[in-house]
N, C-alpha and C. Protein backbone atom coordinates (compact mmCIF):
# COMPACT_ATOMS: atom_id res chain seq x y z
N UNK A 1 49.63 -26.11 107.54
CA UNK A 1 49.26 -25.36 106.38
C UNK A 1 49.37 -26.21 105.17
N UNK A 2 50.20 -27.25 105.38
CA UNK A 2 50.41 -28.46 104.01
C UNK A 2 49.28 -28.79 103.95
N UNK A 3 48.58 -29.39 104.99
CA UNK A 3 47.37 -29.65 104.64
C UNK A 3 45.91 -29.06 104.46
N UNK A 4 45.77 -27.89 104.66
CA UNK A 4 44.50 -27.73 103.91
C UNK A 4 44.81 -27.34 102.74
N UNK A 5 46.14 -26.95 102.25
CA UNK A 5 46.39 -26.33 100.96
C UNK A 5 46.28 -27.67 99.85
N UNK A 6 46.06 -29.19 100.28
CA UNK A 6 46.33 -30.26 99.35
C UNK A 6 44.91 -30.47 99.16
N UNK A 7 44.06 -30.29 100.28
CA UNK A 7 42.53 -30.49 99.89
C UNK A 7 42.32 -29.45 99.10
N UNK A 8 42.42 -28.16 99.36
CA UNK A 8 41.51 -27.07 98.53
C UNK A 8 42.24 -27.39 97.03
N UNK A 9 43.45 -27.80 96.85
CA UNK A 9 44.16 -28.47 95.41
C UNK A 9 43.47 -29.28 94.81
N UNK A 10 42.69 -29.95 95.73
CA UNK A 10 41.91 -31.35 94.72
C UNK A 10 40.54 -30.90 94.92
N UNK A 11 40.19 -30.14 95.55
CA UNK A 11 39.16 -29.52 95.56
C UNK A 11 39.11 -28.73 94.06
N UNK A 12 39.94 -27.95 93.65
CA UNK A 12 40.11 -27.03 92.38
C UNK A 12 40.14 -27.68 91.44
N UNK A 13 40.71 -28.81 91.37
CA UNK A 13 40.72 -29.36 90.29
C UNK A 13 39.58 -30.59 90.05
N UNK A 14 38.96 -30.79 90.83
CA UNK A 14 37.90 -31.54 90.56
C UNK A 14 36.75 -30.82 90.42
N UNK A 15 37.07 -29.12 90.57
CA UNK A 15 35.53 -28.46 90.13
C UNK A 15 36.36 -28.19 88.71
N UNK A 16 37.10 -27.98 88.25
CA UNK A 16 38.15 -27.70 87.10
C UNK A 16 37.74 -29.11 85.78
N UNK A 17 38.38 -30.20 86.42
CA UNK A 17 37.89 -31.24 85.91
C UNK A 17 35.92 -31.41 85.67
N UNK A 18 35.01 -31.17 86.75
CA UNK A 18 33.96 -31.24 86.28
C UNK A 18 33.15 -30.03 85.25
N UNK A 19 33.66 -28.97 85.65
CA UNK A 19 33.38 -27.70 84.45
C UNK A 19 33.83 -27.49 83.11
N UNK A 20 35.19 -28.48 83.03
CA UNK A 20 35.02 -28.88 81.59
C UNK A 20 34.47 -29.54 81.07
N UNK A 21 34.09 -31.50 81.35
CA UNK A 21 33.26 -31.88 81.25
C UNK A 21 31.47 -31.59 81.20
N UNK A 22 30.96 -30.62 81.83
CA UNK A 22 29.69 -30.01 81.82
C UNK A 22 29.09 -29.70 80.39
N UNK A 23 27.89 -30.25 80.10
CA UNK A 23 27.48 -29.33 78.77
C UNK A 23 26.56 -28.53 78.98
N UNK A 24 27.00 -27.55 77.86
CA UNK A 24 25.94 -26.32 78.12
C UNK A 24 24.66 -26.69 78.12
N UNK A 25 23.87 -25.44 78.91
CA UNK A 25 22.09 -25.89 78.58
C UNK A 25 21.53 -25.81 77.80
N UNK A 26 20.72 -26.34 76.94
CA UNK A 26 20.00 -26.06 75.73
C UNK A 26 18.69 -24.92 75.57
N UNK A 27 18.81 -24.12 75.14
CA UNK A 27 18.33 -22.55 75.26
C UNK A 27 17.00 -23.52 74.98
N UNK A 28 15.54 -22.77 75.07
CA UNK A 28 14.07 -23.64 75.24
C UNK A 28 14.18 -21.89 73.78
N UNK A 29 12.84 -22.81 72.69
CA UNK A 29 12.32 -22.14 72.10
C UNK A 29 10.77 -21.87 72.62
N UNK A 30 10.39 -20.02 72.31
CA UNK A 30 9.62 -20.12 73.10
C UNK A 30 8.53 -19.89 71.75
N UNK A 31 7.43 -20.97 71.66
CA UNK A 31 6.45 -21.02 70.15
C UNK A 31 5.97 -19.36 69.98
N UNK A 32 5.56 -18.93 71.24
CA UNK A 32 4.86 -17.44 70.63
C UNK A 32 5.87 -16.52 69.95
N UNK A 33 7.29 -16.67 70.11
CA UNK A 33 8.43 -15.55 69.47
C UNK A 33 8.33 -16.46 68.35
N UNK A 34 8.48 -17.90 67.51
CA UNK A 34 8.00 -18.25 66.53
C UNK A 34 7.29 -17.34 65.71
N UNK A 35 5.96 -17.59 66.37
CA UNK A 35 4.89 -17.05 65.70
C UNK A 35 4.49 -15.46 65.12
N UNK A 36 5.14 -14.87 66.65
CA UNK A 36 5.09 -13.24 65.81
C UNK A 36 6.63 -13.14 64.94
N UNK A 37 7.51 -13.90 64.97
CA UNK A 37 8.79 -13.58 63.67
C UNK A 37 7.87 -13.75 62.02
N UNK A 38 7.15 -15.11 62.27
CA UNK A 38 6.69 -15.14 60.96
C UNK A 38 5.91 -14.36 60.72
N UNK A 39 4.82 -14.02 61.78
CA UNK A 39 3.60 -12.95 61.07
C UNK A 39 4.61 -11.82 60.60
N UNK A 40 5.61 -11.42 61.19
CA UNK A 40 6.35 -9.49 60.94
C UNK A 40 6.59 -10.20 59.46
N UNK A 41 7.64 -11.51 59.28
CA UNK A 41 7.99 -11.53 57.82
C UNK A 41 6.82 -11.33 56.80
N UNK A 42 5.36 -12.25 56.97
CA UNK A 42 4.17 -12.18 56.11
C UNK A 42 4.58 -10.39 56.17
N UNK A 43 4.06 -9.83 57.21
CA UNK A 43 3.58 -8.39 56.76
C UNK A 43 4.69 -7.55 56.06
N UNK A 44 5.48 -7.83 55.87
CA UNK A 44 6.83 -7.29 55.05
C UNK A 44 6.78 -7.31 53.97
N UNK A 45 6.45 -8.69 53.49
CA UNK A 45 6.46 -9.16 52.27
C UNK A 45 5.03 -8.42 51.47
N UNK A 46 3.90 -8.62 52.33
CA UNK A 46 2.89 -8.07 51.50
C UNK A 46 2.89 -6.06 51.73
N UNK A 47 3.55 -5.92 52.14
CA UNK A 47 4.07 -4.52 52.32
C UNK A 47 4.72 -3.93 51.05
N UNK A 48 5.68 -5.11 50.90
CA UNK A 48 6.70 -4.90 49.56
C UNK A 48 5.97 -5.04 48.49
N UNK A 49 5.48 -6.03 48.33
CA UNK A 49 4.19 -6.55 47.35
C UNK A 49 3.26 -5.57 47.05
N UNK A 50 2.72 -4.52 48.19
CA UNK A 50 1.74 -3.55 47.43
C UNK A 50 2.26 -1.69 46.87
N UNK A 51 3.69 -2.02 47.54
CA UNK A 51 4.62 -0.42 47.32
C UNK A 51 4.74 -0.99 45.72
N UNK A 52 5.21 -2.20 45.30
CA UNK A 52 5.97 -2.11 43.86
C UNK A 52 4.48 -2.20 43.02
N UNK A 53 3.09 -2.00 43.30
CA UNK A 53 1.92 -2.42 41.89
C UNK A 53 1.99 -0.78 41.49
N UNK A 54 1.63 -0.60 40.49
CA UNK A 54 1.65 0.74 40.33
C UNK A 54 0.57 1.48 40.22
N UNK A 55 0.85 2.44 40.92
CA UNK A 55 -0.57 3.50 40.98
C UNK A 55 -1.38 3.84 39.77
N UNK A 56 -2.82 3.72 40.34
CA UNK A 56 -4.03 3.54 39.27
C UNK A 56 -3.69 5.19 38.43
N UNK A 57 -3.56 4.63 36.78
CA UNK A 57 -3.82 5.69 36.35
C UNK A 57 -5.85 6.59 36.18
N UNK A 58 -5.71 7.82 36.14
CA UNK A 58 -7.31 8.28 36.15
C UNK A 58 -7.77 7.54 35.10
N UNK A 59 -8.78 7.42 34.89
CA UNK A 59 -9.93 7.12 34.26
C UNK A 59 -10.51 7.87 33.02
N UNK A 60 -10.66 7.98 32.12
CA UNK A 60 -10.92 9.54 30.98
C UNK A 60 -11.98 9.16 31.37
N UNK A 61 -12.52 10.81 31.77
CA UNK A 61 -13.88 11.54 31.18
C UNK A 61 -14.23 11.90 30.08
N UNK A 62 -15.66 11.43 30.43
CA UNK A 62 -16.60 11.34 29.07
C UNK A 62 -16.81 13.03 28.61
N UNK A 63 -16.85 13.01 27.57
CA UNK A 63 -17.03 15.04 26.87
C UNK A 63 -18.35 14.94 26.33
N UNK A 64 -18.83 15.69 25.51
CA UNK A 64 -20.05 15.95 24.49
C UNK A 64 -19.35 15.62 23.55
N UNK A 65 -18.43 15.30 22.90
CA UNK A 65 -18.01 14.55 21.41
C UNK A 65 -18.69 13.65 21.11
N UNK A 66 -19.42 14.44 19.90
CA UNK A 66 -20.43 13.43 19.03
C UNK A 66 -19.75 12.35 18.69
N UNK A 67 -20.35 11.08 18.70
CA UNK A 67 -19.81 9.89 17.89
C UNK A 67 -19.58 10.19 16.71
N UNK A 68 -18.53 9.00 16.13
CA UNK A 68 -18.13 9.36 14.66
C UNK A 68 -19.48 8.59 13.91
N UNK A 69 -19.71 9.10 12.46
CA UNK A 69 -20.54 8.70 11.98
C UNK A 69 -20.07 8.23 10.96
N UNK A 70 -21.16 7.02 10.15
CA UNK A 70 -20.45 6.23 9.39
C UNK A 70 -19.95 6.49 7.89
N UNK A 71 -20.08 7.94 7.28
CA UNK A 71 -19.48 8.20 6.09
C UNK A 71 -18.55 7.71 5.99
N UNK A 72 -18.27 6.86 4.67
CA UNK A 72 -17.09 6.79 4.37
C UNK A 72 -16.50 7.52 3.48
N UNK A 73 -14.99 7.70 3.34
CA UNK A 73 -14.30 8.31 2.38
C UNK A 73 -14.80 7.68 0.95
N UNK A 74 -14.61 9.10 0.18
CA UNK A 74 -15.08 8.71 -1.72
C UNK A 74 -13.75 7.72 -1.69
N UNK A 75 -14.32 6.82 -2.60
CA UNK A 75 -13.34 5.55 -2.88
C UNK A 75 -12.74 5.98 -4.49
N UNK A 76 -11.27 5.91 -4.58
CA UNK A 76 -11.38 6.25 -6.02
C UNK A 76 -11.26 5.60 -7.15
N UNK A 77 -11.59 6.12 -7.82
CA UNK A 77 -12.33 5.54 -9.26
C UNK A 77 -11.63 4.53 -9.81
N UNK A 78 -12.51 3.41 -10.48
CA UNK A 78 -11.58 2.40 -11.46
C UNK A 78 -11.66 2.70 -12.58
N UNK A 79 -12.45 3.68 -12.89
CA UNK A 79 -12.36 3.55 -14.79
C UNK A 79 -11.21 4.51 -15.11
N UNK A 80 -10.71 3.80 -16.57
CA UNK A 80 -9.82 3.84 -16.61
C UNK A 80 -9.64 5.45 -17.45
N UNK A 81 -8.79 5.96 -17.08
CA UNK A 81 -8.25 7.40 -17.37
C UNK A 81 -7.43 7.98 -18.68
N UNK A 82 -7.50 8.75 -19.22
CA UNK A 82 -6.58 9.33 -20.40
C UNK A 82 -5.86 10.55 -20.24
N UNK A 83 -4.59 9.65 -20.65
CA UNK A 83 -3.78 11.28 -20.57
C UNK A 83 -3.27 11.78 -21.71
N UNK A 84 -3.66 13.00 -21.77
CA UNK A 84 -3.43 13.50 -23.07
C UNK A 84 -2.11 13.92 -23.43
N UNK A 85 -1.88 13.47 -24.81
CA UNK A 85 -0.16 13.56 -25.50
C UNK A 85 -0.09 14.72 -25.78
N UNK A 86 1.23 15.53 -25.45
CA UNK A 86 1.72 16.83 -25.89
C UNK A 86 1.91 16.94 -27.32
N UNK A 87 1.07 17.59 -28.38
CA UNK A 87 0.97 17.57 -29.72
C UNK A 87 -0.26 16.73 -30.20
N UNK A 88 -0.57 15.88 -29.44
CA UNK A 88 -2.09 15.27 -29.77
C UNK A 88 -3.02 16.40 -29.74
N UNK A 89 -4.07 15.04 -29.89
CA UNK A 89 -5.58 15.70 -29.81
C UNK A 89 -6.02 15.37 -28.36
N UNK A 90 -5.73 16.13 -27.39
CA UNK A 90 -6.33 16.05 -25.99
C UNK A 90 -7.72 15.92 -26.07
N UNK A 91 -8.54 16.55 -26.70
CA UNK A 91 -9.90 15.87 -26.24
C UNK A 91 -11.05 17.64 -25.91
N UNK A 92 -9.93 18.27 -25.35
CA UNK A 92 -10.68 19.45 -24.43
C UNK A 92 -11.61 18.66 -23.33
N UNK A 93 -12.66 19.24 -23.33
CA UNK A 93 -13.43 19.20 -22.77
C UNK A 93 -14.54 18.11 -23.08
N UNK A 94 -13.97 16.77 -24.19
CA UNK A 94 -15.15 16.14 -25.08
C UNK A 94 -15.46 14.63 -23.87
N UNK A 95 -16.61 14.63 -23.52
CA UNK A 95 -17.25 13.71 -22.51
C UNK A 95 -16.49 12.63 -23.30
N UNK A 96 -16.56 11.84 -24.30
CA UNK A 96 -16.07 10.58 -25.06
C UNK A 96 -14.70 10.22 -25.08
N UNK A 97 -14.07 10.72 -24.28
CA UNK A 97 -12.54 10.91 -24.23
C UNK A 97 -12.23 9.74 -23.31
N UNK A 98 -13.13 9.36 -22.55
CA UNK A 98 -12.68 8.42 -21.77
C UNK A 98 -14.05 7.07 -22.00
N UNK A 99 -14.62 6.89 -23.23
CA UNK A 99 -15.58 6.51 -23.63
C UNK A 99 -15.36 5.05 -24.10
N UNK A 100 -15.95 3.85 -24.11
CA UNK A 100 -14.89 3.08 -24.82
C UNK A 100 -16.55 2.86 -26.27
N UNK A 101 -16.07 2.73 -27.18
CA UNK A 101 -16.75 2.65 -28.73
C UNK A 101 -17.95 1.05 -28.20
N UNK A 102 -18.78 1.31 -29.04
CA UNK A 102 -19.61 0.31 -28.59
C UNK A 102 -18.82 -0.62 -29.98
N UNK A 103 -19.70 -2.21 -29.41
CA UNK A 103 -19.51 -3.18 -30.33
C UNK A 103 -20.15 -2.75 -31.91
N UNK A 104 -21.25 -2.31 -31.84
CA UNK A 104 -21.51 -2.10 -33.37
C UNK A 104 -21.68 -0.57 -33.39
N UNK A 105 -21.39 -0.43 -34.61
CA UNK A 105 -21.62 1.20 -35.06
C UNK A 105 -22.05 1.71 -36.66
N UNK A 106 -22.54 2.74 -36.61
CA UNK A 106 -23.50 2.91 -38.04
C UNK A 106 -22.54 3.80 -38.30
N UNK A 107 -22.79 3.77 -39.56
CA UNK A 107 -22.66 4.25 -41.30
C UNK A 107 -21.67 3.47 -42.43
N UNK A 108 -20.83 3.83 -42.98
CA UNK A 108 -19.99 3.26 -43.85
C UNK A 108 -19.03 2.79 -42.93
N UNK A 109 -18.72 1.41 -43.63
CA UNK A 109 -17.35 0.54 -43.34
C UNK A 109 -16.27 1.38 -43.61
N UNK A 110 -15.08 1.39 -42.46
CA UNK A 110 -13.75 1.51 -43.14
C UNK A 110 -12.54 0.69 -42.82
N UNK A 111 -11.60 -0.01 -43.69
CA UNK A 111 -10.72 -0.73 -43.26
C UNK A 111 -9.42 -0.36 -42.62
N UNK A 112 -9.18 -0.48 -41.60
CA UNK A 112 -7.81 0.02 -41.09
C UNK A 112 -6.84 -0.30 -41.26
N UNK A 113 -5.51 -0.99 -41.59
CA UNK A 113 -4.36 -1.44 -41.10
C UNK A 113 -3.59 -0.65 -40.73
N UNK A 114 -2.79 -1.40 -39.70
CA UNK A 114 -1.98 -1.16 -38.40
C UNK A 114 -0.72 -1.30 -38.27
N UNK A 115 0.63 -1.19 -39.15
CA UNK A 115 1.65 -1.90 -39.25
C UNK A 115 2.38 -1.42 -37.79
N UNK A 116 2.92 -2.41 -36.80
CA UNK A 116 4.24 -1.79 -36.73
C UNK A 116 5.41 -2.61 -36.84
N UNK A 117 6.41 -1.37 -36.57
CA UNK A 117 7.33 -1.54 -37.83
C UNK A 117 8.79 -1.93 -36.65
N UNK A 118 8.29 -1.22 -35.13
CA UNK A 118 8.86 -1.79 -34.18
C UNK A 118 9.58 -2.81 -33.58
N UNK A 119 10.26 -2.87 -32.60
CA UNK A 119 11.06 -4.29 -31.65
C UNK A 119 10.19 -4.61 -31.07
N UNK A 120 9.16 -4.18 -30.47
CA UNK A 120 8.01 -3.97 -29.01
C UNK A 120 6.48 -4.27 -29.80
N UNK A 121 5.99 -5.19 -28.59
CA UNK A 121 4.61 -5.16 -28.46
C UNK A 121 4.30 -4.14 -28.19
N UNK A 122 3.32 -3.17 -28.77
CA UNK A 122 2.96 -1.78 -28.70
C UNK A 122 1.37 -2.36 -27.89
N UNK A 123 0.86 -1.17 -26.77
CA UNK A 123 -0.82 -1.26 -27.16
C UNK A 123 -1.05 -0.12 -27.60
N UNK A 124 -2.29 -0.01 -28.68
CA UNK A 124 -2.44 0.91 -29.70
C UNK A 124 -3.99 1.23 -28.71
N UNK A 125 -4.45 2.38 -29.10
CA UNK A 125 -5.27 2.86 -29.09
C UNK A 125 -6.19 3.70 -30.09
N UNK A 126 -7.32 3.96 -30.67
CA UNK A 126 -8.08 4.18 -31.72
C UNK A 126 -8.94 4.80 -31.43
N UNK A 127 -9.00 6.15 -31.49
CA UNK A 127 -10.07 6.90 -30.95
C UNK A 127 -10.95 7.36 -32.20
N UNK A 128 -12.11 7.46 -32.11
CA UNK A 128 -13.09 7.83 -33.34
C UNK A 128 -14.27 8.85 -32.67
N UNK A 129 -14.35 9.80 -33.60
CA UNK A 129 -14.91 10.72 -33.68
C UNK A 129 -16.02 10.94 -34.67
N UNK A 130 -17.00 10.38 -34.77
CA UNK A 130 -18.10 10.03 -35.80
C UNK A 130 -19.21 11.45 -35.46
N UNK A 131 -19.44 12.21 -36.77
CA UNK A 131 -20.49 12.54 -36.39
C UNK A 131 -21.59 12.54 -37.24
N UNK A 132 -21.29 12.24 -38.53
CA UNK A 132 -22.93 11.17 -39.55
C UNK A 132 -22.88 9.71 -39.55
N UNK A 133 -23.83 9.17 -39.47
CA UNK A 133 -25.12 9.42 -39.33
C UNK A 133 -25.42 9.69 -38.12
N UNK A 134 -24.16 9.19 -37.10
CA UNK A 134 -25.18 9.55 -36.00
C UNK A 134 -23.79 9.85 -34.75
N UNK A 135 -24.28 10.98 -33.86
CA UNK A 135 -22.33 11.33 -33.28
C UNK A 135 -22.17 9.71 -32.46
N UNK A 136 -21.21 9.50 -33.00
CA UNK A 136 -20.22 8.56 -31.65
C UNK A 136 -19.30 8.56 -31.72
N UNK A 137 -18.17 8.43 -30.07
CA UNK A 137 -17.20 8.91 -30.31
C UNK A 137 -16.73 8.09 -28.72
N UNK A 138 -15.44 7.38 -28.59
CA UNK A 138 -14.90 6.74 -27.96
C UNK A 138 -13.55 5.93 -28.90
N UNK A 139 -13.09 5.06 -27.74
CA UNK A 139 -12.14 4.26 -28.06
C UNK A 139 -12.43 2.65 -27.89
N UNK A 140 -10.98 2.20 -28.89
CA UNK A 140 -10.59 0.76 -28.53
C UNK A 140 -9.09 0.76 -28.64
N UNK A 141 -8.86 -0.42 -27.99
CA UNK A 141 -7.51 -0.58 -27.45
C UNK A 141 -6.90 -2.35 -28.41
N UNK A 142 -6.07 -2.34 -28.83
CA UNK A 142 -5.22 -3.41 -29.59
C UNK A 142 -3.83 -3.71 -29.02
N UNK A 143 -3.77 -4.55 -29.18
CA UNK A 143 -2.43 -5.11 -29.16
C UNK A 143 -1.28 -5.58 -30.18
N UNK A 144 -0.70 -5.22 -30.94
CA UNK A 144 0.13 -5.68 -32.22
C UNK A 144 1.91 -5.78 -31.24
N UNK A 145 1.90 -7.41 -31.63
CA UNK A 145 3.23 -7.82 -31.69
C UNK A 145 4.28 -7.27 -32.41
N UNK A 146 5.62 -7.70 -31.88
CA UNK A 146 6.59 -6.68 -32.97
C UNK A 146 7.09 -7.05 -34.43
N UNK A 147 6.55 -5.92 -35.16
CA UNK A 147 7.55 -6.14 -36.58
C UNK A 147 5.90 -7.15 -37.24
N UNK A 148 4.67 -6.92 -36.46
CA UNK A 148 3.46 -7.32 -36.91
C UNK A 148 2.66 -6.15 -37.51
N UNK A 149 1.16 -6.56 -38.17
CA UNK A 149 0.38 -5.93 -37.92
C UNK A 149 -0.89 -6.16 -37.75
N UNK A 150 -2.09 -5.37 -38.04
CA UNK A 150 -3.72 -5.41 -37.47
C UNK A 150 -4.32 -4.85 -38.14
N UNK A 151 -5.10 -5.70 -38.53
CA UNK A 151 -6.51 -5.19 -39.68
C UNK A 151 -7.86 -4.65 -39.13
N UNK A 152 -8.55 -4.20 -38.80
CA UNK A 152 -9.52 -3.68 -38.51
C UNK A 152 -11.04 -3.14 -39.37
N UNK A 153 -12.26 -4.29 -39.52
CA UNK A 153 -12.69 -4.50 -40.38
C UNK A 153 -13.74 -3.46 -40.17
N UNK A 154 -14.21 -3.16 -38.54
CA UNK A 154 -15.47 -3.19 -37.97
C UNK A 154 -15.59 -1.92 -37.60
N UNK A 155 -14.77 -0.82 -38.18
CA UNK A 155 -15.08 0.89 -37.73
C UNK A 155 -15.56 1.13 -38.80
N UNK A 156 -16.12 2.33 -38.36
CA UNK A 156 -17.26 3.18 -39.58
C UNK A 156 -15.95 4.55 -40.32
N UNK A 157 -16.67 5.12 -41.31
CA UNK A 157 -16.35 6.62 -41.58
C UNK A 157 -16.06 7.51 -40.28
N UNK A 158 -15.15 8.46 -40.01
CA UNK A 158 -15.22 9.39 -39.20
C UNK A 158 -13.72 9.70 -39.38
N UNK A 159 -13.39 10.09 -38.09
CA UNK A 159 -11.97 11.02 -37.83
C UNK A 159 -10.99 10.27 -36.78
N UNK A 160 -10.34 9.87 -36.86
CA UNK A 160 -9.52 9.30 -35.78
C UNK A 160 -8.04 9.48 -35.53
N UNK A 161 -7.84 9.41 -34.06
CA UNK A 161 -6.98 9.91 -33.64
C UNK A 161 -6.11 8.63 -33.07
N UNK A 162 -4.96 7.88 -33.59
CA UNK A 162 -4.02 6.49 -32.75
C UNK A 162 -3.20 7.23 -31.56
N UNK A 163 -3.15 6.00 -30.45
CA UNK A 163 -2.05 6.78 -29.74
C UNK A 163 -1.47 5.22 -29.70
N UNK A 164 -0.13 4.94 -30.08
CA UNK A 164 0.88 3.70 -29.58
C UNK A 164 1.56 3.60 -28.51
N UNK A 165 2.32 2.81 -27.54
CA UNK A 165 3.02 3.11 -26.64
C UNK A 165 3.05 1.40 -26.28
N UNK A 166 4.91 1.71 -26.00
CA UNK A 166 5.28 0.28 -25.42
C UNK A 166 5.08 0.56 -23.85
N UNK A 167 4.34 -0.74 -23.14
CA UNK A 167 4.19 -0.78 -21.54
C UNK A 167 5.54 -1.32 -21.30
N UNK A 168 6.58 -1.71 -21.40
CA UNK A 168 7.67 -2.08 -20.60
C UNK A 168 8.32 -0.72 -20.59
N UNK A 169 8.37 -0.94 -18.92
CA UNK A 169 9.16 0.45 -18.71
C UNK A 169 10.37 0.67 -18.53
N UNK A 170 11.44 -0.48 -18.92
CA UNK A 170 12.28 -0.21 -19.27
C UNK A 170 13.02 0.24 -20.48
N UNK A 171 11.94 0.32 -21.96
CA UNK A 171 12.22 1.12 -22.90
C UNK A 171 10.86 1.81 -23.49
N UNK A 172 10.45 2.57 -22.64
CA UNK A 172 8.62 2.63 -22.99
C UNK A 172 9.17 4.04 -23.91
N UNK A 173 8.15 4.31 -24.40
CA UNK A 173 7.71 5.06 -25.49
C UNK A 173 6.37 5.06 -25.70
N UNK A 174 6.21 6.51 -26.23
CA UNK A 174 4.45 6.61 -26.69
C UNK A 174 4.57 7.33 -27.97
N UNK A 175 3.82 7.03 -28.48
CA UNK A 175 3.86 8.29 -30.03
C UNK A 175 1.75 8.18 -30.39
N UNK A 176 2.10 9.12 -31.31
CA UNK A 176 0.44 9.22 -31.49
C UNK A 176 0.35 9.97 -33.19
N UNK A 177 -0.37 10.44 -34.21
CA UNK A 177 -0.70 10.70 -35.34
C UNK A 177 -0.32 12.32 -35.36
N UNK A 178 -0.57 12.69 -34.33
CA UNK A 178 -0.28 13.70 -33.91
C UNK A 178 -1.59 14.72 -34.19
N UNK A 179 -2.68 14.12 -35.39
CA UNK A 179 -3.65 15.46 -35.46
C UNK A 179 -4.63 13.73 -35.87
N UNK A 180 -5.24 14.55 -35.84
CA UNK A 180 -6.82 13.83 -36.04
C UNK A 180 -7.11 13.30 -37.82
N UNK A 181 -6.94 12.19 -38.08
CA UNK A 181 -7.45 11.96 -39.75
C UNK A 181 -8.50 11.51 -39.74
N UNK A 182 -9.05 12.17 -40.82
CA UNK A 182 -10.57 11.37 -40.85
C UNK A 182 -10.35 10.78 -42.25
N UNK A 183 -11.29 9.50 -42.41
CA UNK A 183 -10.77 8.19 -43.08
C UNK A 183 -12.70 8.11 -43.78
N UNK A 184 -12.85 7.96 -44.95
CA UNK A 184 -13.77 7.71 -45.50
C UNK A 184 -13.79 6.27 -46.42
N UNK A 185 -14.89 6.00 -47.06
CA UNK A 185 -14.71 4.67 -47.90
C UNK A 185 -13.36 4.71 -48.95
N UNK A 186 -12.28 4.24 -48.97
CA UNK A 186 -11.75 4.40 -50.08
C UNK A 186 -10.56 3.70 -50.03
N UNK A 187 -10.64 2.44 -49.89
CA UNK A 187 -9.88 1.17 -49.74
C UNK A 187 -9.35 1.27 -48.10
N UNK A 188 -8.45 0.26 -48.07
CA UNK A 188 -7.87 0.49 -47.06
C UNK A 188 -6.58 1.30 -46.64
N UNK A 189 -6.96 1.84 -45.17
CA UNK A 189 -5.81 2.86 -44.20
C UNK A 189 -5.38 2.61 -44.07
N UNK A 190 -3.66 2.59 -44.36
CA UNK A 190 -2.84 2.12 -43.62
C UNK A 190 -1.61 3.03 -42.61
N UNK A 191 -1.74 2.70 -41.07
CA UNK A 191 -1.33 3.51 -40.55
C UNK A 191 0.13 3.08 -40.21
N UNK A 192 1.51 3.49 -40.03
CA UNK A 192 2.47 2.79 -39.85
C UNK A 192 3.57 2.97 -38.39
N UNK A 193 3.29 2.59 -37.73
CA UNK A 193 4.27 3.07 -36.25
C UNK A 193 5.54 2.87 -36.38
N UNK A 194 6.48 3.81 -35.81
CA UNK A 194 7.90 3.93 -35.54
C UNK A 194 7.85 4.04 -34.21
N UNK A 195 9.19 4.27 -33.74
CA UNK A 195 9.18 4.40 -32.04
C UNK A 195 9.25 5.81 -32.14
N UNK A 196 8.86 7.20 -33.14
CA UNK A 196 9.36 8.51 -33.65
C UNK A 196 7.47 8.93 -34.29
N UNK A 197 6.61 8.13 -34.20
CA UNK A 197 5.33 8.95 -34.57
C UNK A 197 4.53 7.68 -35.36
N UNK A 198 3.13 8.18 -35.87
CA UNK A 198 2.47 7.29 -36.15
C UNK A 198 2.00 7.89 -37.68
N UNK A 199 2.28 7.60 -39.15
CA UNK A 199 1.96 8.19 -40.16
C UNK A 199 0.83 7.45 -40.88
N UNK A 200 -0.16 8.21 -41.22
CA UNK A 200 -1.15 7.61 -42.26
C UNK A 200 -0.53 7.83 -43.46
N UNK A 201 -0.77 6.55 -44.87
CA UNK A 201 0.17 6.71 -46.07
C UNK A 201 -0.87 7.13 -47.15
């Protein structure tokens, strides 16, 4: 019994000894499982690719809504506007109120002066109301520096109405004659501004 028990001993250990030594087999790739792994990934991807685009919004339908047509809005006005002073001579209803005086005008000369007596460049305004020889009736606009004044050679006879007013609006003011004088040949007018009214002397 010693002896077959020493063979089957070296028997064990030389299948022992060669089964550790042994290397494993190398698994075979097979190309067609390749090929359908990548096609499933392609179709995944373009799967994912068409769930995230976002669904077509509709389309608007067309109605019977007339096209727009090309009126345009009234554009508003540049000429220039008057507003009438509380205690002035508003004007009523007189078309010439927003008129400006032509360069020449008929009948008698009258001379104006303009003092003011002011801190402020005033712009003055001069409205005339002519109605011999012939009606005219509009304005002109001046400028007198402060503590200056303005002569005015080139108006006729009639009735006129000043309105003064400083444009800086941080100490503006307006004043005006308050009624209408009418001024004939008989030397010169002299009208005098305060920041409190406008007096003929």
């Amino acid at each position: 019994m010693k002896r077959s028990s020493i063979p089957t001993l070296v028997l064990m250990i030389t299948l022992t000894i060669s089964a550790c030594g042994a290397e494993a087999p190398t698994p075979t790739v097979n190309p067609v499982a390749i090929q359908n792994t990548s096609a499933a990934v392609a179709f995944t991807m373009i799967a994912e690719t068409q769930s995230a685009i976002p669904t077509a919004t509709p389309t608007a339908t067309f109605t019977d809504t007339p096209a727009p047509t090309d009126t345009l809005p009234p554009m508003p006005s540049l000429e220039a506007t008057f507003t009438p002073i509380p205690g002035g001579n508003s004007g009523g209803g007189d078309p010439c109120i927003n008129s400006v005086l032509p360069a020449t005008l008929q009948g008698k000369t009258v001379k104006i002066r303009i003092n003011n007596s002011t801190k402020a460049a005033l712009t003055v305004s001069v409205y005339l109301n002519q109605t011999v020889p012939q009606t005219v009736c509009g304005y002109r606009t001046y400028t007198i520096d402060p503590q200056q004044f303005l002569v005015i050679n080139n108006l006729v006879e009639g009735c006129y109405t000043l309105w003064a007013w400083n444009p800086d609006p941080e100490e503006y003011f307006i004043v005006t004659n308050g009624a209408t004088n009418c001024l004939y040949d008989s030397g010169t007018c002299v009208f005098d501004i305060s920041t409190g009214s406008i007096k003929l002397r």
